[in-house]
C-alpha atoms as a PDB file:
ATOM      1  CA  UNK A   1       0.000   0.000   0.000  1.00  0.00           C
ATOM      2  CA  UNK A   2       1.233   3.455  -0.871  1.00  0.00           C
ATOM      3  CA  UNK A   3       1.267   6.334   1.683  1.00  0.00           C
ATOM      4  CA  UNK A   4       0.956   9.914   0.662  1.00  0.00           C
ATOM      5  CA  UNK A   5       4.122  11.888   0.903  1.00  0.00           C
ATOM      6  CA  UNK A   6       4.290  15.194  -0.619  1.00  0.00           C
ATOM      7  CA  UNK A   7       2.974  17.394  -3.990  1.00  0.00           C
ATOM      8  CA  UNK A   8       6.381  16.542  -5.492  1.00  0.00           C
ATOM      9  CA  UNK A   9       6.598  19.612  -7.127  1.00  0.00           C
ATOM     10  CA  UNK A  10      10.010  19.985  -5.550  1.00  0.00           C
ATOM     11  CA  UNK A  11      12.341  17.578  -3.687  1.00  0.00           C
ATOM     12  CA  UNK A  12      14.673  17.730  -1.329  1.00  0.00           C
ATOM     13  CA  UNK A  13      18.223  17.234  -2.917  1.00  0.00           C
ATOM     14  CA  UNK A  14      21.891  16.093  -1.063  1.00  0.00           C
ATOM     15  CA  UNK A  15      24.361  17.946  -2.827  1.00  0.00           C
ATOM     16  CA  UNK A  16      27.063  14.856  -2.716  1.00  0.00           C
ATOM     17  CA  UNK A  17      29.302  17.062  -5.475  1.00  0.00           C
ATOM     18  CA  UNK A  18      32.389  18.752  -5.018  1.00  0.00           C
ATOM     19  CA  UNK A  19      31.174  22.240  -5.969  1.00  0.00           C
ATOM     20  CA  UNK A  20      28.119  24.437  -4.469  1.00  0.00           C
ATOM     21  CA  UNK A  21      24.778  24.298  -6.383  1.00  0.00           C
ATOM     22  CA  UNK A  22      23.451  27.602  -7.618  1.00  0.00           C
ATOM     23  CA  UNK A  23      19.565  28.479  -7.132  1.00  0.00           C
ATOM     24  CA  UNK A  24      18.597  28.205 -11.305  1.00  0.00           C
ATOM     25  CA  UNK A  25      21.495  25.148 -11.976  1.00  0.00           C
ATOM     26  CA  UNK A  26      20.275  22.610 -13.701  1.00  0.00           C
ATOM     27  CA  UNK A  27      20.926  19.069 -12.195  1.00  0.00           C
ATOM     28  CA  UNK A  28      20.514  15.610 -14.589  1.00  0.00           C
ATOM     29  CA  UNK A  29      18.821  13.266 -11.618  1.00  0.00           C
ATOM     30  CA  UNK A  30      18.990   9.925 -13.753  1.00  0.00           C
ATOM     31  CA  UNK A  31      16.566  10.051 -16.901  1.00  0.00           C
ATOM     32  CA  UNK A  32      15.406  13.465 -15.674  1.00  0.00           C
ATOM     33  CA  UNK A  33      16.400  16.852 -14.995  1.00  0.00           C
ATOM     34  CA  UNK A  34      15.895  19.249 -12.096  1.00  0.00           C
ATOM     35  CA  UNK A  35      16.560  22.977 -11.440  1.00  0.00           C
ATOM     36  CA  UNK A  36      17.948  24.088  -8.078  1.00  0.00           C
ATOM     37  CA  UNK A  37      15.515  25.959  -6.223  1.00  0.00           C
ATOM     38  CA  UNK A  38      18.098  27.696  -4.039  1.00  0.00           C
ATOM     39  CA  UNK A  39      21.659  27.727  -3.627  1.00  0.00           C
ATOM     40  CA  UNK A  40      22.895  24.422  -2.128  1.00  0.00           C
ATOM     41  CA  UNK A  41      26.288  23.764  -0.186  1.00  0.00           C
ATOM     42  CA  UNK A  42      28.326  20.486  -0.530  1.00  0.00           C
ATOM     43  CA  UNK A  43      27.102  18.197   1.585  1.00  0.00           C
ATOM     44  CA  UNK A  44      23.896  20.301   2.183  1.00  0.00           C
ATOM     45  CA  UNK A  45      20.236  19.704   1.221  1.00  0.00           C
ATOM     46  CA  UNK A  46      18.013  21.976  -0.445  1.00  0.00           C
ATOM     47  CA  UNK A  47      15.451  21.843  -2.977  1.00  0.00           C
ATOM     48  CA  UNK A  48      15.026  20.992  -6.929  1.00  0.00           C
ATOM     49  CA  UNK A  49      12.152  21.644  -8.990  1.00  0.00           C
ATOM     50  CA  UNK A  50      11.476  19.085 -11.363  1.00  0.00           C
ATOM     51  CA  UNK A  51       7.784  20.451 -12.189  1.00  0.00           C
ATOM     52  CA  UNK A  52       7.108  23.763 -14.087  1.00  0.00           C
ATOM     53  CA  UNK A  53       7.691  25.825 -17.184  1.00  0.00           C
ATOM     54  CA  UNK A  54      11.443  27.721 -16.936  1.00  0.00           C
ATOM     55  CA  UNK A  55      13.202  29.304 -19.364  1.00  0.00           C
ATOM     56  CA  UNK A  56      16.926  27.776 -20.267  1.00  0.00           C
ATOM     57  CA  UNK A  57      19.446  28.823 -22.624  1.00  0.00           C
ATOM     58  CA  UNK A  58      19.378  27.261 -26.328  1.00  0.00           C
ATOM     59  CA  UNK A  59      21.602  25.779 -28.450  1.00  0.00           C
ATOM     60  CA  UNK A  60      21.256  27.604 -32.270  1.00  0.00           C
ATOM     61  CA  UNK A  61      18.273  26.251 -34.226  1.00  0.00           C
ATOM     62  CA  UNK A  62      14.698  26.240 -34.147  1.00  0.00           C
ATOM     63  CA  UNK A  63      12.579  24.894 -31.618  1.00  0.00           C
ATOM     64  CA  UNK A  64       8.811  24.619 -32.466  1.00  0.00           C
ATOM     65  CA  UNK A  65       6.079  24.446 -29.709  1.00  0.00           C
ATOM     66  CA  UNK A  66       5.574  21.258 -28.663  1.00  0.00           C
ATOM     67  CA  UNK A  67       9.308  19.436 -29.486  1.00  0.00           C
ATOM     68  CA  UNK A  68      10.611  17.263 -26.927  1.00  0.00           C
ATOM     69  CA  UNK A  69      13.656  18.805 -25.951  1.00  0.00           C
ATOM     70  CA  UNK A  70      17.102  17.782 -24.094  1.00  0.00           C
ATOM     71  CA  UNK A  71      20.100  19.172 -21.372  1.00  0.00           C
ATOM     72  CA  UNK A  72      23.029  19.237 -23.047  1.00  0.00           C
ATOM     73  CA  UNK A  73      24.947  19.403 -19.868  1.00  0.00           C
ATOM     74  CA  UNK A  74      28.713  19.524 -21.646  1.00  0.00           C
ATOM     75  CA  UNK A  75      27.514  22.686 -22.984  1.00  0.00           C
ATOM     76  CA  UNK A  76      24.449  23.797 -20.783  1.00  0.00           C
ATOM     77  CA  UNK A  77      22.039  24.042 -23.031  1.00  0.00           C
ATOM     78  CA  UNK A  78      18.853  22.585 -24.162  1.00  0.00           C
ATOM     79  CA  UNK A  79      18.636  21.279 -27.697  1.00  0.00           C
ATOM     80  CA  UNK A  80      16.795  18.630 -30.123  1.00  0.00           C
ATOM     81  CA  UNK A  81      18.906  16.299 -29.684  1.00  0.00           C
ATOM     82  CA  UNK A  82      18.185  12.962 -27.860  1.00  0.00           C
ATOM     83  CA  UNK A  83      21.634  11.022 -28.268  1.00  0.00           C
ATOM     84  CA  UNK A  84      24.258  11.942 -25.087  1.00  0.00           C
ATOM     85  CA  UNK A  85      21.551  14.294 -23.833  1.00  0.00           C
ATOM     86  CA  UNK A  86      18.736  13.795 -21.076  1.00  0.00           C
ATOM     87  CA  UNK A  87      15.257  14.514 -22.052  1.00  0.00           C
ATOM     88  CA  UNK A  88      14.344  18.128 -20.463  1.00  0.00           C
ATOM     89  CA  UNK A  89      10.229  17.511 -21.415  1.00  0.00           C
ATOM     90  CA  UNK A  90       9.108  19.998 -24.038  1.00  0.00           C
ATOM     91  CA  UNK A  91       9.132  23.215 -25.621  1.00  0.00           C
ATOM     92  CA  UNK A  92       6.185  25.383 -24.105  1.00  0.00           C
ATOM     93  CA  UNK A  93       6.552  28.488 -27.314  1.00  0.00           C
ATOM     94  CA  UNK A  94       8.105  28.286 -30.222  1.00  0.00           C
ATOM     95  CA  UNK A  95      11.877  29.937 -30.361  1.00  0.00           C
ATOM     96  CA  UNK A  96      13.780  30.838 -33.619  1.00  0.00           C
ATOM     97  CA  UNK A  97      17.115  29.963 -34.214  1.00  0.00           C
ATOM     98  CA  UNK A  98      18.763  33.044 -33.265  1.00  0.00           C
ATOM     99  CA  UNK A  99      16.451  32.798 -29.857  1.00  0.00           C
ATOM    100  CA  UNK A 100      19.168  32.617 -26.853  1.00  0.00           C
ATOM    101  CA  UNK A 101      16.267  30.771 -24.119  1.00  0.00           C
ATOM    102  CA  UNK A 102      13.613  28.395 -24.937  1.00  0.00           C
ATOM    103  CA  UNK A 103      10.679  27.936 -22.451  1.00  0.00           C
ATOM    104  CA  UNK A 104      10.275  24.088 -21.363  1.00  0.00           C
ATOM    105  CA  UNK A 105       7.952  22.421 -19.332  1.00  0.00           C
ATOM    106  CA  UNK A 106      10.163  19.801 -17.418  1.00  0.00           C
ATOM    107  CA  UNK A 107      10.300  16.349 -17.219  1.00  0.00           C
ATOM    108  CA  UNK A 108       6.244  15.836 -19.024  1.00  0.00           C
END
């Protein structure tokens, strides 16, 4: 039997890196992504969202609305591009290739 536990709109996260998290970093948890929520010390715990629209920055090319779209983490972006990426969820607007962010709803 399951037991309720929280909304899950955010989780709590152990920062078991060697370098501080910054509140807006994006962190690959697995198959999914989630965006710190605040900044977050080595060894400390604070939260990730992994639900919601945010804007990221974009690699160059077009993104319509709808695309599923991925964290390129090497260069911390999100493109089209599902091979040595994570899937991010999709593209909430449309952005042209010259666009620098793309709006994404996470991990849907």
């Amino acid at each position: 039997m399951a037991e309720y536990f929280q909304r899950g709109e955010s989780l709590d996260y152990t920062n078991a890196g060697s370098a501080a998290i910054e509140a807006g970093d994006v962190i690959v948890l697995g198959t999914k992504i989630g965006v710190a929520g605040c900044d977050i010390a080595v060894g400390a715990v604070g939260s990730v969202h992994v639900e919601g629209v945010f804007a990221f920055p974009k690699a160059t090319g077009a993104i319509t609305v709808g695309a599923a779209v991925y964290w390129d983490a090497t260069n911390g972006e999100i493109n089209t591009t599902s091979s040595g990426n994570t899937l991010a969820g999709y593209a909430t607007a449309a952005a042209a290739s010259a666009d620098t962010t793309v709006l994404v709803k996470i991990n849907a």
